[in-house]
Each structure stands twice: as structure tokens, then as C-alpha cells.
C-alpha atoms as a PDB file:
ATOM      1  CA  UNK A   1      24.957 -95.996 -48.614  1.00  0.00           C
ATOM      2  CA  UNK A   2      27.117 -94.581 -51.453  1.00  0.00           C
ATOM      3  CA  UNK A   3      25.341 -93.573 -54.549  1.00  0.00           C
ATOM      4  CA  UNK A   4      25.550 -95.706 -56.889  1.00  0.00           C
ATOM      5  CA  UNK A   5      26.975 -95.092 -60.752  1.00  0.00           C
ATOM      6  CA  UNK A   6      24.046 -93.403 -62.865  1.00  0.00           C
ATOM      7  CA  UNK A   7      22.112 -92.272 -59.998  1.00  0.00           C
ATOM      8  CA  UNK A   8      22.409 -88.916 -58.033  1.00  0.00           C
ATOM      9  CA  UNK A   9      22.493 -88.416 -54.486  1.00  0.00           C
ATOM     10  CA  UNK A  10      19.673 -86.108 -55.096  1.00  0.00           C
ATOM     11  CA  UNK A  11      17.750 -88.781 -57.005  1.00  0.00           C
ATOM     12  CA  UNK A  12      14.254 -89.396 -55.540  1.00  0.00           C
ATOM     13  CA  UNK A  13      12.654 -92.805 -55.837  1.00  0.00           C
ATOM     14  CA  UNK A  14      13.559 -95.364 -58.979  1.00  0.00           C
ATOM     15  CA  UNK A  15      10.368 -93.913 -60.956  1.00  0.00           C
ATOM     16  CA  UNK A  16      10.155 -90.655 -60.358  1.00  0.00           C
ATOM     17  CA  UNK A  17      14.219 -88.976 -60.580  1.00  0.00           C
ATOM     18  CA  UNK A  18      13.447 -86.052 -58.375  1.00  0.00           C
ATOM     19  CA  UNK A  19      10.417 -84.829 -60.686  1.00  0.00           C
ATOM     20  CA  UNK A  20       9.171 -81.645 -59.744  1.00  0.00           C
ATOM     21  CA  UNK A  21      11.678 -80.717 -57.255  1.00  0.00           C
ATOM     22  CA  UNK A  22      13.290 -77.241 -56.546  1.00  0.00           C
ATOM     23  CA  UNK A  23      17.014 -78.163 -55.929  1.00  0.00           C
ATOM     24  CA  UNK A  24      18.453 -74.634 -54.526  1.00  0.00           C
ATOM     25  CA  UNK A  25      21.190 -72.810 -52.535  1.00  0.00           C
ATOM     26  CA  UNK A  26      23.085 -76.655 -51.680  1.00  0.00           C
ATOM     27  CA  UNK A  27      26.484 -77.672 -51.984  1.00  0.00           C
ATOM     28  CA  UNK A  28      26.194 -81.077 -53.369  1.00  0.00           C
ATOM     29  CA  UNK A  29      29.416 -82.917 -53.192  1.00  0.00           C
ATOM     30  CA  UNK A  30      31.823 -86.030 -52.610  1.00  0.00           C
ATOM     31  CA  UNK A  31      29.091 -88.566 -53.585  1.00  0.00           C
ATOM     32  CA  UNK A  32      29.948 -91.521 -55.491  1.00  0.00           C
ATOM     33  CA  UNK A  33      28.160 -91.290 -58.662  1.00  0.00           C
ATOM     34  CA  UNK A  34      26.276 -87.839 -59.984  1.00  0.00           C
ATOM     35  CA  UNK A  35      25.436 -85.301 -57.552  1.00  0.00           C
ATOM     36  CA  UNK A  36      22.191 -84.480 -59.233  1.00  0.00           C
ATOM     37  CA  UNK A  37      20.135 -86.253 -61.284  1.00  0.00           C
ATOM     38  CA  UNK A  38      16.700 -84.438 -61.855  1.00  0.00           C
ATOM     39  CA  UNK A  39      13.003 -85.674 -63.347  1.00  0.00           C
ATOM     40  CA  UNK A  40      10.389 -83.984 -65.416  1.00  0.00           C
ATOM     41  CA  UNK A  41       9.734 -80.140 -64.181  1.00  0.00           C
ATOM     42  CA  UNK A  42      12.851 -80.049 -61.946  1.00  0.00           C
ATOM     43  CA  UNK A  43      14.666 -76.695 -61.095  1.00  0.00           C
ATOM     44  CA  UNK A  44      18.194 -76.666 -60.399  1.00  0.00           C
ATOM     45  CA  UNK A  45      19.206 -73.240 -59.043  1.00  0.00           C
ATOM     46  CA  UNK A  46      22.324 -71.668 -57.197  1.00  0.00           C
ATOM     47  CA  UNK A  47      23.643 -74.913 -55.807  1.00  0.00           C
ATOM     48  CA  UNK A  48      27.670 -75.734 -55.869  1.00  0.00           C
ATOM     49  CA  UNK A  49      28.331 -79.169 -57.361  1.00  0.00           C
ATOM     50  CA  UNK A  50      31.336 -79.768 -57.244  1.00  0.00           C
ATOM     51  CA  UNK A  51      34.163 -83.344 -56.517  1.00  0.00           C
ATOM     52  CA  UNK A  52      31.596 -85.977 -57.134  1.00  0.00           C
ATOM     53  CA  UNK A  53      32.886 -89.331 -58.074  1.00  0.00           C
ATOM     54  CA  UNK A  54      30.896 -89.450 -62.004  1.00  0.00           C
ATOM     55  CA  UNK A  55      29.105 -86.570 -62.868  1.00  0.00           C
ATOM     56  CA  UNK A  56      27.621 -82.860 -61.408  1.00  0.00           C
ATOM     57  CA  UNK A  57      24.482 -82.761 -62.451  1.00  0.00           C
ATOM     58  CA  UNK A  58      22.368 -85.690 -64.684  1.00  0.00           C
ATOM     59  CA  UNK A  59      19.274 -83.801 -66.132  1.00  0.00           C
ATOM     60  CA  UNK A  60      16.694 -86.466 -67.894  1.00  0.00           C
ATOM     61  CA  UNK A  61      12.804 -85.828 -67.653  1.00  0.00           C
ATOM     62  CA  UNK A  62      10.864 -83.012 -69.656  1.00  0.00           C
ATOM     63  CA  UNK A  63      11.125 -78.972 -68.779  1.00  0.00           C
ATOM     64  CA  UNK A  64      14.201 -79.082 -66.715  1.00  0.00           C
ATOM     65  CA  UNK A  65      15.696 -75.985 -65.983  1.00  0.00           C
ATOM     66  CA  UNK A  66      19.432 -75.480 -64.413  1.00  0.00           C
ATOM     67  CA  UNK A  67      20.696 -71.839 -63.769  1.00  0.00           C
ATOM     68  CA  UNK A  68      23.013 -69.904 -61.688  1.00  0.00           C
ATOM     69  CA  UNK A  69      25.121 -73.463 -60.707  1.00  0.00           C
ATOM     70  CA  UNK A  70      29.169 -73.980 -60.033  1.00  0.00           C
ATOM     71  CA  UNK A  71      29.657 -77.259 -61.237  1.00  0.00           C
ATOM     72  CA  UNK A  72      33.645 -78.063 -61.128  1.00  0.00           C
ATOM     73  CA  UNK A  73      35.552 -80.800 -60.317  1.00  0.00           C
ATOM     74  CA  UNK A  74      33.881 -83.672 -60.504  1.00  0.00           C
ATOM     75  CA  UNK A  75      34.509 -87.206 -61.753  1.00  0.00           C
ATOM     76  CA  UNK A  76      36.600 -88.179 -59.072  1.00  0.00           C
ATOM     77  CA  UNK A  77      36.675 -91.688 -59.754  1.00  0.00           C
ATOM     78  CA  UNK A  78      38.091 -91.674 -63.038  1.00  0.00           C
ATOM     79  CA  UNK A  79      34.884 -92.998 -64.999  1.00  0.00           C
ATOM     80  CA  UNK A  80      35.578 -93.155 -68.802  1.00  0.00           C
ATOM     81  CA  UNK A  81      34.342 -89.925 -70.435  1.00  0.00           C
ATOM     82  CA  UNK A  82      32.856 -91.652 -73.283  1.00  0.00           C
ATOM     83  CA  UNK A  83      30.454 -93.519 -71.385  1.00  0.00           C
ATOM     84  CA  UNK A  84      29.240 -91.093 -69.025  1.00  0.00           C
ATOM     85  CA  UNK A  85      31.290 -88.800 -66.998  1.00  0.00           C
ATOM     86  CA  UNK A  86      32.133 -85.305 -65.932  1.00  0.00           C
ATOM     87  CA  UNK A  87      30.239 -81.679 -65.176  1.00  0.00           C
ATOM     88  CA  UNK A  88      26.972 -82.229 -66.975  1.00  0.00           C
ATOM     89  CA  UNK A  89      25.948 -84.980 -69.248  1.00  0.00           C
ATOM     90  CA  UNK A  90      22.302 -84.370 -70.633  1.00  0.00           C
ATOM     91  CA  UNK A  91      20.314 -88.284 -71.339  1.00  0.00           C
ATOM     92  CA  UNK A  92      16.523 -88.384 -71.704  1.00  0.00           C
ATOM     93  CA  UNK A  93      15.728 -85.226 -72.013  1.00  0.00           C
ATOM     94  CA  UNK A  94      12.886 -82.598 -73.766  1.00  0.00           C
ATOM     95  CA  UNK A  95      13.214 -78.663 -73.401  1.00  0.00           C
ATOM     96  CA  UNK A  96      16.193 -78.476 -71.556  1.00  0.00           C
ATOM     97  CA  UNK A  97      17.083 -74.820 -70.148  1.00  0.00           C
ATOM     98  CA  UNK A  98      20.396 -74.077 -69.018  1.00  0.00           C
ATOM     99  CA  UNK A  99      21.495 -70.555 -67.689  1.00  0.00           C
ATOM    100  CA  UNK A 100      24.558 -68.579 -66.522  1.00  0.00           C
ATOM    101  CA  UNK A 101      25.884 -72.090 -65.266  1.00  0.00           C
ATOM    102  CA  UNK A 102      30.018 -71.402 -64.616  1.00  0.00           C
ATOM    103  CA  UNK A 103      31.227 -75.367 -65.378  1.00  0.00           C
ATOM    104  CA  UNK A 104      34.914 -76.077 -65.058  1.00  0.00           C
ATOM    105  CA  UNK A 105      37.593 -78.270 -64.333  1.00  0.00           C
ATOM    106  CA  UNK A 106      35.709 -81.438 -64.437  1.00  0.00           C
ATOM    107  CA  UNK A 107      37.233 -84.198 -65.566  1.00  0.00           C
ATOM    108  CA  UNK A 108      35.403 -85.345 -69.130  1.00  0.00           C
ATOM    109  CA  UNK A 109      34.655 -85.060 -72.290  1.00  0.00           C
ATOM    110  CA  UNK A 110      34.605 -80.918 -73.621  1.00  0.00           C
ATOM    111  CA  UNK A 111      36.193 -79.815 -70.516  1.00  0.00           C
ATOM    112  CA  UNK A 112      39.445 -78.587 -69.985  1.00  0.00           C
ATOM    113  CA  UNK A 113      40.677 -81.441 -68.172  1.00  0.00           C
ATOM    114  CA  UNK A 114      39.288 -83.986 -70.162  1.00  0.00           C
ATOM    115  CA  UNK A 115      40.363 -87.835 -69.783  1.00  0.00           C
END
């Protein structure tokens, strides 16, 4: 099953967004909505996101870090960049940390291929 708009094919349940998780060394790609979409104390390290359909990554949750990522290329489907779209688009979140991320070529809002 595809995943859906809003949710990330590394999601976790409905309540709990992948809380806690250690997301490292994947290639996360051609899934239909975000790629990633992490929960409270998640760790996003070293993965490639790249030619998913809305988004790379969706951080939400509390202490979420994301480092060492290549996030390019994604919003395949064409979903409006003022809505929600593109490499990286930060919701509900607290103490975000985001390091040495290379994010390019996606297709939304402050990218260079923006929609």
C-alpha cells in the first residue's frame, strides 16, 4: 500500500510517528507521500532521501535530530509547495537539530527548483 499524503513510509503507528527510532545508512525513496516522517527523540542519520512523491523527510515530535542526510529530488507528484511539499518541511516540532544535511533539487518552496 502506497503511503499516503502527510505520512512517511517510515512512519510507525498513527500515535506514535516513529518516536524514538534510529533511522540510519537507508535509501528511502519513490514512496508516495514523505519518505520520513519522525516522532519525539528520533535520529535521522546518513540515509539518502531522495524522488519521493511529497516530501524527504517530515520531522514533528520533540528532540529530533537529522544529520549527515542527501535529501534531493523529491516531490514527484507535483504537490503545491505552499501546502506542504518538497526536501524538508518542519510541523510540530520542539528542539529541532539539523546537521551537515546536503538538500537540493527538490521541488518546493526555498529550493532551487521551486514550483
Amino acid at each position: 500500500m502506497p503511503s499516503p499524503a502527510q505520512r512517511g513510509a517510515v512512519f510507525g503507528d498513527d500515535d506514535a510517528r516513529a518516536s524514538g527510532w534510529t533511522i540510519e545508512d537507508n535509501e528511502v525513496r519513490l514512496n508516495s507521500g514523505a519518505g520520513i516522517a519522525t516522532g519525539d527523540g528520533s535520529v535521522v542519520r546518513r540515509n539518502n532521501v531522495h524522488h519521493n512523491g511529497q516530501l524527504g523527510i517530515s520531522p514533528n515530535g520533540t528532540g529530533v535530530l537529522i544529520e549527515d542526510n542527501e535529501i534531493h529530488e523529491n516531490n514527484t507528484h507535483g504537490f503545491d509547495a505552499q501546502w506542504e511539499a518538497g526536501g524538508v518541511k518542519a510541523g510540530a516540532i520542539a528542539k529541532l537539530t539539523m546537521w551537515r544535511n546536503n538538500v537540493h533539487d527538490n521541488y518546493g518552496s526555498g529550493d532551487r527548483k521551486s514550483t
